[in-house]
Protein backbone atom coordinates (compact mmCIF):
# COMPACT_ATOMS: atom_id res chain seq x y z
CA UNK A 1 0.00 0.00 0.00
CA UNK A 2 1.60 3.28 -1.06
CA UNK A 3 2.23 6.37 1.30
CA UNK A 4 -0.59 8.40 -0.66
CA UNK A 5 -3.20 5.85 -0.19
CA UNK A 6 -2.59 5.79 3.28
CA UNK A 7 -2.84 9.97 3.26
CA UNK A 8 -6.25 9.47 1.40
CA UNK A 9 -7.92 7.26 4.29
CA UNK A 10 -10.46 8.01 7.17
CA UNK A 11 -8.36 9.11 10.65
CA UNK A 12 -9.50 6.05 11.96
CA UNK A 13 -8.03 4.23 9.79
CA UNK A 14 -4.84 5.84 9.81
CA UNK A 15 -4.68 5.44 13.07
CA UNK A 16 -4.58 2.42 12.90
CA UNK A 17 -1.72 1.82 9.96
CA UNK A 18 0.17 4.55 12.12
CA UNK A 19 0.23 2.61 15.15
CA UNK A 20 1.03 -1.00 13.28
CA UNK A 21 4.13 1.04 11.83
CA UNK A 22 5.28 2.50 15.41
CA UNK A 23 4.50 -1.55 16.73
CA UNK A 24 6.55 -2.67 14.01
CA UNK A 25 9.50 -0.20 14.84
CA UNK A 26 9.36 -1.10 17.98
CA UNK A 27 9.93 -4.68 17.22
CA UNK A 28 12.40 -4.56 14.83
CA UNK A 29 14.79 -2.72 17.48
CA UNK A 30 13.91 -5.36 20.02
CA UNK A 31 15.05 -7.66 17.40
CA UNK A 32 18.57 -5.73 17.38
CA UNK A 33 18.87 -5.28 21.06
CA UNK A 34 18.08 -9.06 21.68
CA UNK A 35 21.14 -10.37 19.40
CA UNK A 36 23.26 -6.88 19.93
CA UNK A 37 23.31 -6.59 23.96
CA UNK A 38 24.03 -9.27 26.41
CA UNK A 39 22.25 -10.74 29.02
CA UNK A 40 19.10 -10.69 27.61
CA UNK A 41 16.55 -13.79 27.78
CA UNK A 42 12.27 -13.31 27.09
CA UNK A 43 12.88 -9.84 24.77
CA UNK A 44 12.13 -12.00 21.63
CA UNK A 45 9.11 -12.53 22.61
CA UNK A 46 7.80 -9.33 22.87
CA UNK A 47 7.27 -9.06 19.05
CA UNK A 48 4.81 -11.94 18.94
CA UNK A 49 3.15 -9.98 21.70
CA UNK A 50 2.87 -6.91 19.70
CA UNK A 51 1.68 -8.96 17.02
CA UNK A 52 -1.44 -10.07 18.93
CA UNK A 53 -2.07 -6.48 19.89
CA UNK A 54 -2.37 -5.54 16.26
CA UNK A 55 -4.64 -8.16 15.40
CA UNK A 56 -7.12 -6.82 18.18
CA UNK A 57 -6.93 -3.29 18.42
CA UNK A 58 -9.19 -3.15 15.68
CA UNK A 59 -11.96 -5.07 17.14
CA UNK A 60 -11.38 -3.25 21.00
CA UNK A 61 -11.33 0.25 18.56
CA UNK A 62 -14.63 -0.65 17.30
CA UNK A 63 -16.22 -1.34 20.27
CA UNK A 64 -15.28 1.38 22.29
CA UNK A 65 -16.56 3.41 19.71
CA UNK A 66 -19.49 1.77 19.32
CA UNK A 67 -20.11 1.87 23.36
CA UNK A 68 -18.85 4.78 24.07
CA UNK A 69 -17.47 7.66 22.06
CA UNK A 70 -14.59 8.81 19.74
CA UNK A 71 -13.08 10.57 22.47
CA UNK A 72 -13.00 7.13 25.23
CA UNK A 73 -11.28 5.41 22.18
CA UNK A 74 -8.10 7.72 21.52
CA UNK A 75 -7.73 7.96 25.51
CA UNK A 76 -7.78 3.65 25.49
CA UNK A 77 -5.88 3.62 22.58
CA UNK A 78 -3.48 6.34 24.00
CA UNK A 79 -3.24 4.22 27.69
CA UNK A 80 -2.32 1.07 25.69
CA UNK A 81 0.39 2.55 23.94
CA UNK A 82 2.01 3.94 27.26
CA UNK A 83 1.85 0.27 28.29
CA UNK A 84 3.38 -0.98 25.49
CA UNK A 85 6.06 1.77 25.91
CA UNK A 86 6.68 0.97 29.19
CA UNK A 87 7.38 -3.14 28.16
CA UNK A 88 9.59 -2.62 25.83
CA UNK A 89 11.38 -0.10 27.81
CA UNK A 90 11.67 -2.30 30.76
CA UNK A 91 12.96 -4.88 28.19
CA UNK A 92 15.72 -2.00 27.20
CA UNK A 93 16.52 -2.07 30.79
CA UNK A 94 15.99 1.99 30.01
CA UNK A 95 18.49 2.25 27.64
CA UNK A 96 19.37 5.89 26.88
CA UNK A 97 18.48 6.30 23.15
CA UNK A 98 15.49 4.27 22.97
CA UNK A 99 13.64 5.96 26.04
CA UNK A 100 14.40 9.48 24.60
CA UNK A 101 13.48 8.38 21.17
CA UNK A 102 10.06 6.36 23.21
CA UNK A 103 9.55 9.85 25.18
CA UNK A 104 9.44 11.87 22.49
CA UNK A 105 6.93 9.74 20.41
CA UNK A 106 4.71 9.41 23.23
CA UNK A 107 5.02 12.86 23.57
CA UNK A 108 4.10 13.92 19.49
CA UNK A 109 1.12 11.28 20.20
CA UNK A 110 -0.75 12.85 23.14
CA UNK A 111 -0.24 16.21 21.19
CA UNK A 112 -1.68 14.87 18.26
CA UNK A 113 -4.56 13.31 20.03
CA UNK A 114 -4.77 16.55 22.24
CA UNK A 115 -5.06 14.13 25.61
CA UNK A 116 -5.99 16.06 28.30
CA UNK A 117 -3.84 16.21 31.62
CA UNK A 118 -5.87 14.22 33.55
CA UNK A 119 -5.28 11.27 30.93
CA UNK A 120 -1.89 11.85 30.57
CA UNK A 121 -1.13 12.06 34.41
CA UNK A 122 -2.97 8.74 34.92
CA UNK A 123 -1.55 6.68 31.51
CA UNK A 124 1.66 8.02 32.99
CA UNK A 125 1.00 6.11 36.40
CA UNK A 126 -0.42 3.31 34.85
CA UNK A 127 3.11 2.95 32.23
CA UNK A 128 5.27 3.04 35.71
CA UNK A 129 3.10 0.79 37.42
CA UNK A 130 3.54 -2.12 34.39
CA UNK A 131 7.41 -0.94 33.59
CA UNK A 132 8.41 -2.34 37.28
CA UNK A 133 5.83 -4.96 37.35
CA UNK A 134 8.11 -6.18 34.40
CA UNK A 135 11.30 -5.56 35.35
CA UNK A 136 10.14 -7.73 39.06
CA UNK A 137 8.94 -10.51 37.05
CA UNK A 138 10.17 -10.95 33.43
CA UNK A 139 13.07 -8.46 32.53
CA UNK A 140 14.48 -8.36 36.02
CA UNK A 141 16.99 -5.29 37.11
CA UNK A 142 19.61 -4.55 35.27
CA UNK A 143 21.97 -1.40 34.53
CA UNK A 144 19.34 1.29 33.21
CA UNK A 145 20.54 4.50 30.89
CA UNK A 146 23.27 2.19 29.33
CA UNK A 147 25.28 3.27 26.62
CA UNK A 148 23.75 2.58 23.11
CA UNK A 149 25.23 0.74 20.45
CA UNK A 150 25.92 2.62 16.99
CA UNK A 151 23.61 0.27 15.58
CA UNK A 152 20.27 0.62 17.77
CA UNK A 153 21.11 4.28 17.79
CA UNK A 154 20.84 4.74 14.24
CA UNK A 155 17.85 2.47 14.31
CA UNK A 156 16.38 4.29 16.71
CA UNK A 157 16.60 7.60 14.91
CA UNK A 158 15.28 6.09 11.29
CA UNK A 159 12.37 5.01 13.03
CA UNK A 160 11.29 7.93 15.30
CA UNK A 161 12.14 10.04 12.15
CA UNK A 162 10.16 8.22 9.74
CA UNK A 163 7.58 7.73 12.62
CA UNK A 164 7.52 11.57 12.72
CA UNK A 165 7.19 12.63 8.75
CA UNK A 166 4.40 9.81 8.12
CA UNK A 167 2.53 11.47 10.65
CA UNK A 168 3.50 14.90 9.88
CA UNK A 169 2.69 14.49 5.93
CA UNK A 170 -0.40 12.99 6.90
CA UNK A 171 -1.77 15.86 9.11
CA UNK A 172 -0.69 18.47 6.32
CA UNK A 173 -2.70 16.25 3.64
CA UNK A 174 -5.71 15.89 6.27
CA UNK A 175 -5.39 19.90 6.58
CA UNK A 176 -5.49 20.22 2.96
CA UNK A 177 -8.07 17.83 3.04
CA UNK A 178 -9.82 19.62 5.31
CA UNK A 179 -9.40 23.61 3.64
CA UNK A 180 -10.76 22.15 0.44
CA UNK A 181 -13.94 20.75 1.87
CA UNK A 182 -14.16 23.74 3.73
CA UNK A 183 -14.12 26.05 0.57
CA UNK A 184 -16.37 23.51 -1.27
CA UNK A 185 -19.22 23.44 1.14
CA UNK A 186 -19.02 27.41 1.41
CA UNK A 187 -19.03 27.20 -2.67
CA UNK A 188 -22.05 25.06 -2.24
CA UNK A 189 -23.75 27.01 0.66
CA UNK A 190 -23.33 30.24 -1.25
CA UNK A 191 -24.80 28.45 -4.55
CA UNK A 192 -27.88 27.34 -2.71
CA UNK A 193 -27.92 30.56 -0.99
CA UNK A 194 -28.24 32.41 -4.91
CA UNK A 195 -30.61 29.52 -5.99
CA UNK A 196 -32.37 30.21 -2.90
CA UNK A 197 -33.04 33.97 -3.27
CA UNK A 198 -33.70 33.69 -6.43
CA UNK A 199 -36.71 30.64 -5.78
CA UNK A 200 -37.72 33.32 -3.07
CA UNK A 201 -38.67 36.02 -5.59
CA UNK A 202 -41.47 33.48 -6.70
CA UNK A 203 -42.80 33.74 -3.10
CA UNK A 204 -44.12 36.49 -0.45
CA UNK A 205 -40.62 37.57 1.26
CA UNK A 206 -42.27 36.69 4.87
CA UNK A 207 -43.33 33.37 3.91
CA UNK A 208 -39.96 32.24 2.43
CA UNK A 209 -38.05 33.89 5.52
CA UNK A 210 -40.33 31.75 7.96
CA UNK A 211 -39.55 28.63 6.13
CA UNK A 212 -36.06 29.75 5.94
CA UNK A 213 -35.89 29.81 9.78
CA UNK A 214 -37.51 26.50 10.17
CA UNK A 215 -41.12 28.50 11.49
CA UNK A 216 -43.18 27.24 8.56
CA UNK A 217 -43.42 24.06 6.66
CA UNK A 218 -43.98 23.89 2.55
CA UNK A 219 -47.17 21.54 3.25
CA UNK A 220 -50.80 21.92 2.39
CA UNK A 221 -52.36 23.88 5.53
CA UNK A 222 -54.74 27.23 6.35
CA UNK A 223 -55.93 28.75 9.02
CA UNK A 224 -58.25 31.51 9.46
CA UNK A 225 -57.42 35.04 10.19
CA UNK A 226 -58.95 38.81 10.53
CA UNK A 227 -56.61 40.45 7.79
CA UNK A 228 -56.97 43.23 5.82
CA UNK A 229 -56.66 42.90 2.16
CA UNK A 230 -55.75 45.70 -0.77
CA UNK A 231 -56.14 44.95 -4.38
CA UNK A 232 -55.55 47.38 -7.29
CA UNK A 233 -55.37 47.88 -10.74
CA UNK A 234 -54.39 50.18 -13.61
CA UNK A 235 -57.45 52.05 -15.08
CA UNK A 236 -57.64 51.71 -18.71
CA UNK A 237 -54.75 49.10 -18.90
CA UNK A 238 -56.73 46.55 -21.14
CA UNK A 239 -57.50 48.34 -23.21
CA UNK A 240 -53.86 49.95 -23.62
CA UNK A 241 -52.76 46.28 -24.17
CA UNK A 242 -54.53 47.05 -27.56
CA UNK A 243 -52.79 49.80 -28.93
CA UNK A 244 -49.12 49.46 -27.50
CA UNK A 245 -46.40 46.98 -28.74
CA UNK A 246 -45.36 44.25 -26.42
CA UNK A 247 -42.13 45.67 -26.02
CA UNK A 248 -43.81 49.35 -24.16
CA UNK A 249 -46.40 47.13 -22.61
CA UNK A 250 -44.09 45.07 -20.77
CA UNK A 251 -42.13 47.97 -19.71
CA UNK A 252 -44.77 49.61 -18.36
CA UNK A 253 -46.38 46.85 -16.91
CA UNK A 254 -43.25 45.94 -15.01
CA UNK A 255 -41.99 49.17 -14.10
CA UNK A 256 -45.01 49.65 -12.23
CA UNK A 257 -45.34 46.20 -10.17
CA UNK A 258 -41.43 46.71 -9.30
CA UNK A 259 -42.19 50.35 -7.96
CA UNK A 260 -45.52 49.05 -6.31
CA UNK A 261 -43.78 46.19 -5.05
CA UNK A 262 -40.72 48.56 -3.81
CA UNK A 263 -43.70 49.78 -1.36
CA UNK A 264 -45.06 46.89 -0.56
CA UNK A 265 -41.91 45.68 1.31
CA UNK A 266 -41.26 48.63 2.86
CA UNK A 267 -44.77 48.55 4.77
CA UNK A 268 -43.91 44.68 5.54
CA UNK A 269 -46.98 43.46 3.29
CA UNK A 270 -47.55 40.42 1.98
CA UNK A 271 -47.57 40.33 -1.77
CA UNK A 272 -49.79 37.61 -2.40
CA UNK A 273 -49.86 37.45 -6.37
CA UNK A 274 -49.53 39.49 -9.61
CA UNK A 275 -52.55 38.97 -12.28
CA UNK A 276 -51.66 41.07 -15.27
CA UNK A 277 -51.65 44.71 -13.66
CA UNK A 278 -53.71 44.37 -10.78
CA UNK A 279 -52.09 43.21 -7.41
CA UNK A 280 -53.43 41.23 -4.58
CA UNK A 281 -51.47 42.44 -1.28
CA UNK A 282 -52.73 41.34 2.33
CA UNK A 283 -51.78 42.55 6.40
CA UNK A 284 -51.76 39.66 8.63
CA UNK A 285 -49.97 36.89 8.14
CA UNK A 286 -47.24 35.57 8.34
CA UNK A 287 -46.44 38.10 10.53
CA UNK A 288 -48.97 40.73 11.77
CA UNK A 289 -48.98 44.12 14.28
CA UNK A 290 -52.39 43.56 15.55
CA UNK A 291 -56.35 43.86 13.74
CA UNK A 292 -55.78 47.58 13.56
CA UNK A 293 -52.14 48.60 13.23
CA UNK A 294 -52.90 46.51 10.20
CA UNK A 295 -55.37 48.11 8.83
CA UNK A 296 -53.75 51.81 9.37
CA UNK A 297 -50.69 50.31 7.40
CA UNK A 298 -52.12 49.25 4.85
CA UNK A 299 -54.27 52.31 4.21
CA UNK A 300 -50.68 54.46 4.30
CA UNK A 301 -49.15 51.91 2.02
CA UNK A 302 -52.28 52.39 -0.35
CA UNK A 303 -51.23 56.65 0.07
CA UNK A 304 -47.93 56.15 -0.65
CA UNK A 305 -48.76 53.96 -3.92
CA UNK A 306 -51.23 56.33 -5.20
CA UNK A 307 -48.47 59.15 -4.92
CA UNK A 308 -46.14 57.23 -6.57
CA UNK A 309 -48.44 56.40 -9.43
CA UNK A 310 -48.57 60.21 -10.02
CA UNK A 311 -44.60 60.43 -10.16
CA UNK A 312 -44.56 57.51 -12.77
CA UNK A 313 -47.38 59.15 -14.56
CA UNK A 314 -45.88 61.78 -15.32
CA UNK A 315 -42.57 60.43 -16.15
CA UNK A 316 -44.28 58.19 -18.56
CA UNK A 317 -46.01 60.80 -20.11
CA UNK A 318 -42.54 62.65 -20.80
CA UNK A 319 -41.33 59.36 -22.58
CA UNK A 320 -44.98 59.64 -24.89
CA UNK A 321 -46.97 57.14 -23.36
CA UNK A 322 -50.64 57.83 -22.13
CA UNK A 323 -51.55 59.00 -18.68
CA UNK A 324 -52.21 55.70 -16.54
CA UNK A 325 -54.52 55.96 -13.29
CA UNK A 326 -54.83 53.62 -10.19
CA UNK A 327 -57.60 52.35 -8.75
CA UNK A 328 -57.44 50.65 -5.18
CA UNK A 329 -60.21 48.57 -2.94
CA UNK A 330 -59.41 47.51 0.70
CA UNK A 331 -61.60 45.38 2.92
CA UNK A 332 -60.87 43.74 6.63
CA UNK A 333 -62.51 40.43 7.46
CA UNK A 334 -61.66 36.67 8.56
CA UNK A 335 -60.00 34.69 5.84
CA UNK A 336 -58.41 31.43 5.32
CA UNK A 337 -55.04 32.09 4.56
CA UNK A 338 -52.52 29.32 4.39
CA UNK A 339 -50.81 26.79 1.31
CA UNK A 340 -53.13 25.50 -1.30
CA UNK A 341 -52.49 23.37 -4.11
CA UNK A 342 -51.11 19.78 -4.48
CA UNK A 343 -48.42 18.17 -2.33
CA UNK A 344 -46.14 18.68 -5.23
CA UNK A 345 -47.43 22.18 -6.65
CA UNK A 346 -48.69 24.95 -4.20
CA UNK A 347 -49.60 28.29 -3.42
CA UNK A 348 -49.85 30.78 -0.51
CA UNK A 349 -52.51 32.69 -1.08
CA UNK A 350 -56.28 33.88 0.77
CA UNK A 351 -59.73 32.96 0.55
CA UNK A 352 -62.70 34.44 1.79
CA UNK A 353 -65.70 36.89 1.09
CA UNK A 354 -62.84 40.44 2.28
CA UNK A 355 -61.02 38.87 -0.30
CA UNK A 356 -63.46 39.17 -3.27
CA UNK A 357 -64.45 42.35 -1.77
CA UNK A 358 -61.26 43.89 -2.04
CA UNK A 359 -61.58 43.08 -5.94
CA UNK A 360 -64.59 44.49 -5.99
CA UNK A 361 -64.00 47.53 -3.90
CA UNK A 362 -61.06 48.15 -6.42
CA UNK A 363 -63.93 47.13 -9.41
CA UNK A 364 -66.10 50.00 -8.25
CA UNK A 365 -63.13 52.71 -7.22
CA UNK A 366 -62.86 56.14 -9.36
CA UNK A 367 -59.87 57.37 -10.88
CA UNK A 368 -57.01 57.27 -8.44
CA UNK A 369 -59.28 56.62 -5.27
CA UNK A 370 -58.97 54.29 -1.96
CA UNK A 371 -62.38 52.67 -1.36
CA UNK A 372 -62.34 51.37 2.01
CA UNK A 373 -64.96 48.76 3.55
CA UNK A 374 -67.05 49.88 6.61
CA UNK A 375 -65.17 47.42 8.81
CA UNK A 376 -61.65 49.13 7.64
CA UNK A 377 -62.85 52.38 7.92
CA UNK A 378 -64.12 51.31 11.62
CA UNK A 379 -60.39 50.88 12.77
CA UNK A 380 -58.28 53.71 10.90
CA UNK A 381 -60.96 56.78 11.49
CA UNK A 382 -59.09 58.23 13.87
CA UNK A 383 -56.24 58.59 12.09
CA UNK A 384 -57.58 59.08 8.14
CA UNK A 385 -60.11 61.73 6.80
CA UNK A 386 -62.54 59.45 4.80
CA UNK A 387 -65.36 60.95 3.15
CA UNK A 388 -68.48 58.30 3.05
CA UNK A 389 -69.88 57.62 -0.05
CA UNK A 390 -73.40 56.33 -0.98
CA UNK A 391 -74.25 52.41 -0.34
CA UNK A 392 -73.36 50.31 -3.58
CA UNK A 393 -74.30 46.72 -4.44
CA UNK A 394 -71.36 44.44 -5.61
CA UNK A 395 -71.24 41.23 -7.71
CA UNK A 396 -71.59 38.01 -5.53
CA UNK A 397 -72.06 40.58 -2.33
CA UNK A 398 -75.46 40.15 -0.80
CA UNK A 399 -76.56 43.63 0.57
CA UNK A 400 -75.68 47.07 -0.45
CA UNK A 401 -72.28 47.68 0.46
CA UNK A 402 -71.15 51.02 2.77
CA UNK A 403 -67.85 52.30 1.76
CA UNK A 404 -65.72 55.34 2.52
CA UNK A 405 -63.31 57.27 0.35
CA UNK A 406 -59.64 57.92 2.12
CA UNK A 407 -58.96 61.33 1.26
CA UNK A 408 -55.45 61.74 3.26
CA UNK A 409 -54.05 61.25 6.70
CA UNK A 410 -54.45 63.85 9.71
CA UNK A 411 -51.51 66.01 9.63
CA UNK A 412 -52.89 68.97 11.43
CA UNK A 413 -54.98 68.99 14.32
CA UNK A 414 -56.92 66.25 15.29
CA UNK A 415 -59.82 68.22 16.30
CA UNK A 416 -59.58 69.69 12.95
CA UNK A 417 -61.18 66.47 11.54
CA UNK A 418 -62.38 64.54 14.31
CA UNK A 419 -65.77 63.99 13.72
CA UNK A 420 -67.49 63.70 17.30
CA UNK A 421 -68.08 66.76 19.45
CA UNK A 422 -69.33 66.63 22.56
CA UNK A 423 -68.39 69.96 24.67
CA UNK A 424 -70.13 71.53 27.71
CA UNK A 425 -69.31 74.90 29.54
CA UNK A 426 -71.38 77.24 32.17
CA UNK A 427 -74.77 76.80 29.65
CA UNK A 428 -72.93 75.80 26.76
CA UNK A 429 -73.38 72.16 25.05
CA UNK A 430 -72.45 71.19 21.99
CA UNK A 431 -73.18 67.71 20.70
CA UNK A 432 -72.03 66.68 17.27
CA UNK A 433 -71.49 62.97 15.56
CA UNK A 434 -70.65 63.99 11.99
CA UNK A 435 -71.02 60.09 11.19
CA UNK A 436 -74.98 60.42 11.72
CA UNK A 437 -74.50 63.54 9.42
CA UNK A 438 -75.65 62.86 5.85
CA UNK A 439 -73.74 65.06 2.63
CA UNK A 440 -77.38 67.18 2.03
CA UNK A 441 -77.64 67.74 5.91
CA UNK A 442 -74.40 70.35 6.17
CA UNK A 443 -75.70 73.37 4.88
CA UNK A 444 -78.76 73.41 7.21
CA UNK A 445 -76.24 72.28 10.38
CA UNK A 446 -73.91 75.56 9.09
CA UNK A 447 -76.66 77.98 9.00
CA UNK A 448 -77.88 76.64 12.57
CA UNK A 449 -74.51 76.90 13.90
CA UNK A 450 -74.24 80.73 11.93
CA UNK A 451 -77.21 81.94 13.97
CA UNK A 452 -75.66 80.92 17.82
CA UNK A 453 -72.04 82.45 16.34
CA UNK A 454 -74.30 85.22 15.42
CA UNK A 455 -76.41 85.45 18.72
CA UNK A 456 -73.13 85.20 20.99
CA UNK A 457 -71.88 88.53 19.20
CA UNK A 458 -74.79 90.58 19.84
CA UNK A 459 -75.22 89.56 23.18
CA UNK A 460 -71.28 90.62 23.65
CA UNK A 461 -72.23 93.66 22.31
CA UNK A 462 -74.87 94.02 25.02
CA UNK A 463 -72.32 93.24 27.98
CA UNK A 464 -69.60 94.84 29.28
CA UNK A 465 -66.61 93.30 30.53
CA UNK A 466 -68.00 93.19 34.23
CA UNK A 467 -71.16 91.37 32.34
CA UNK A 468 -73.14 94.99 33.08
CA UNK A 469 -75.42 95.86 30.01
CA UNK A 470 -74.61 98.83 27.84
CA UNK A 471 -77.73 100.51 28.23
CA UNK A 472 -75.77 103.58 26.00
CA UNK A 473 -75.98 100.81 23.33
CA UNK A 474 -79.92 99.96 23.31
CA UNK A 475 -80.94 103.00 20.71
CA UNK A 476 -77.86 102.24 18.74
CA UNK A 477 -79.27 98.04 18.59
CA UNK A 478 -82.29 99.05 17.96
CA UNK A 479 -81.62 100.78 14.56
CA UNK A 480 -79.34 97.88 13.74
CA UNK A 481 -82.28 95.42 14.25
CA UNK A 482 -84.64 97.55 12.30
CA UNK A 483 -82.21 97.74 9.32
């Protein structure tokens, strides 16, 4: 087996080969010592005994990997090469070379193995223990740190030398090894990362990011939900269609969606699908800010597309193409909202009655106007001037309809647009609900209110500061009443 086929194996296995070659060593200079230095007698042996070893390490390696864990096995496997160690240096009778040369490969091992202290201290014990448990009753006592012969020395240094590079080239390959999976799986990563965001532009940003961080599953499930839902369209566009070439109608078309989508993120909606030029955008799920924070947002989203649309307008119209309008219809109600479609083949999307109202909210919208729902304008009032509009009857809605025009957001004031008065001072009560106020009811409610702004003037007229009347003043009343 060549040197690079070892390089290209599992650590395990390396292990493995790397301790049969230190074994071998081991017995080959036992082999020299026994027919180079006298008074030896059972040192022979010893490489039969080594033999066996190698023939079960495998099996104990397995096992203690199997029963226990990686970490158990390298600390066995460490323990039974200090007690190998210490054998064939009690055999040595501690000769000088060969325990140096034994120290220092014991020493590269529990480095490479990163043994802990503990271990170390306690193989350490164990190698003692066995090294005079040998020399007692095999090797006996002899003269330790003896000179060593030219030929075990040079022995000794081949095979802690080659010991050394084997395992040195090895751990550079494995480091190699190691860099290049490293920069493949962060190739790979960053491929499925692209693939990724580029699957996700086929999906609502929210629901790909749950999914992403393991909150949602890609399986066939709804649940139901108040949400509040906005669809919109271009005014006029099919019939555009008719009379530009594909080329302008596609440009339009998506320079339009990728501005109205531009807003749609920013307000964290949930773009739910494109059909032709109208878009279907919902509040709610997957993530939500409560019923009405909802509702407010997507109302301001709604403002912010409708002033966009007149920036694009007009920028189209410089580049000669007709002036395009929006029309926009929002509704809050319960839906079912969740993935529909086939195991292999689905869609996040919403069903429910808000839903078709929205469309046809939008259906019956004017020229660049918000049509709100009664239940929508219920929970943004206090925060949007909305002008009510008469009850309309829409297809597959049973009932007339109420709706509400948004006309802008409060910027002044509030009780410059709030619409319920209810004030009381020293005589003085004023109680107003604008929202029981019909459109032909104002001008009678002015002229009431004219004639009390007009009675509190003459009667200030009549009254001093001290609230004394100015009888000086009666003649100069009287003329004033009769003209």
């Amino acid at each position: 087996m060549s040197l690079d086929s070892w390089m290209e194996r599992e650590p395990k296995q390396f292990d493995y080969l790397h301790r049969l070659m230190g074994y071998t060593m081991l017995s080959l200079i036992l082999v020299v010592y026994y027919y180079t230095s006298p008074d030896t007698n059972y040192q022979i042996y010893l490489p039969l005994f080594l033999g066996f070893l190698i023939l079960i390490i495998p099996k104990l390696s397995h096992w203690l990997q199997y029963r226990f864990n990686n970490r158990i096995r390298a600390n066995v496997m460490f323990i039974i090469d200090i007690v190998v160690v210490a054998i064939c240096l009690s055999a040595v009778h501690l000769n000088l070379v060969l325990t140096f040369a034994a120290i220092f490969v014991l020493l590269y091992t529990a480095i490479n193995i990163r043994t802990s202290f503990v271990v170390a201290s306690l193989a350490s014990l164990i190698g003692a223990t066995v090294f005079y448990i040998c020399n007692i009753f095999v090797f006996g006592f002899g003269e330790y740190f003896e000179h060593t012969s030219s030929e075990l020395t040079v022995l000794a240094f081949l095979c802690m030398i080659t010991y050394f590079g084997v395992g040195s080239v090895y751990q550079s390959k494995r480091i190699r090894y190691s860099i290049g999976r490293k920069d493949y799986y962060y190739a790979q990563m960053n491929r499925y990362m692209e693939f990724a965001n580029q699957l996700s532009r086929y999906a609502p940003l929210q629901l790909w990011q749950s999914i992403m961080k393991g909150e949602a599953e890609a399986k066939i499930e709804y649940k139901r939900k108040k949400m509040t839902i906005f669809f919109s369209d271009i005014q006029g566009f099919t019939e555009l269609s008719e009379t530009l070439i594909p080329d302008d109608l596609a440009f339009l078309l998506n320079d339009y969606l990728s501005h109205m989508t531009e807003i749609a993120k920013q307000y964290e909606a949930t773009v739910d699908k494109f059909m032709g030029d109208a878009i279907l955008i919902f509040f709610g799920d997957p993530t939500t800010q409560g019923v009405e924070q909802d509702a407010k947002t997507c109302v301001e989203m709604a403002i912010a597309m409708r002033q966009q649309m007149k920036l694009l307008r007009e920028r189209w119209i410089k580049m000669g193409y007709p002036p395009l309008h929006i029309r926009m219809g929002i509704s809050t109600g319960y839906c079912h909202v969740g993935n529909y479609g086939a195991a292999h083949r689905m869609a996040y999307t919403i069903v429910g009655r808000d839903a078709n109202l929205a469309a046809r909210l939008q259906s019956a919208a004017e020229v660049d106007e918000i049509l709100l729902s009664d239940e929508t304008y219920k929970l943004i009032k206090n925060d949007y001037l909305c002008a009510p509009k008469a009850p309309i009857f829409l297809k597959g809605i049973n009932g007339p309809v109420r709706t509400w025009q948004v006309m802008e957001k409060y910027t002044a004031s509030k009780s410059d647009y709030q619409r319920w008065f209810d004030y009381e001072y020293k005589g003085f009560h004023l109680l107003l609900n604008l929202d029981e106020v019909q459109n032909f009811e104002y001008p009678e409610l002015i002229n009431v209110l004219e004639k009390m702004i007009k009675r509190i003037h003459t009667q200030q007229k009549l009254m001093n500061s001290q609230g004394i009347v100015k009888l000086k003043l009666e003649d100069e009343i009287i003329v004033d009443e009769v003209k």
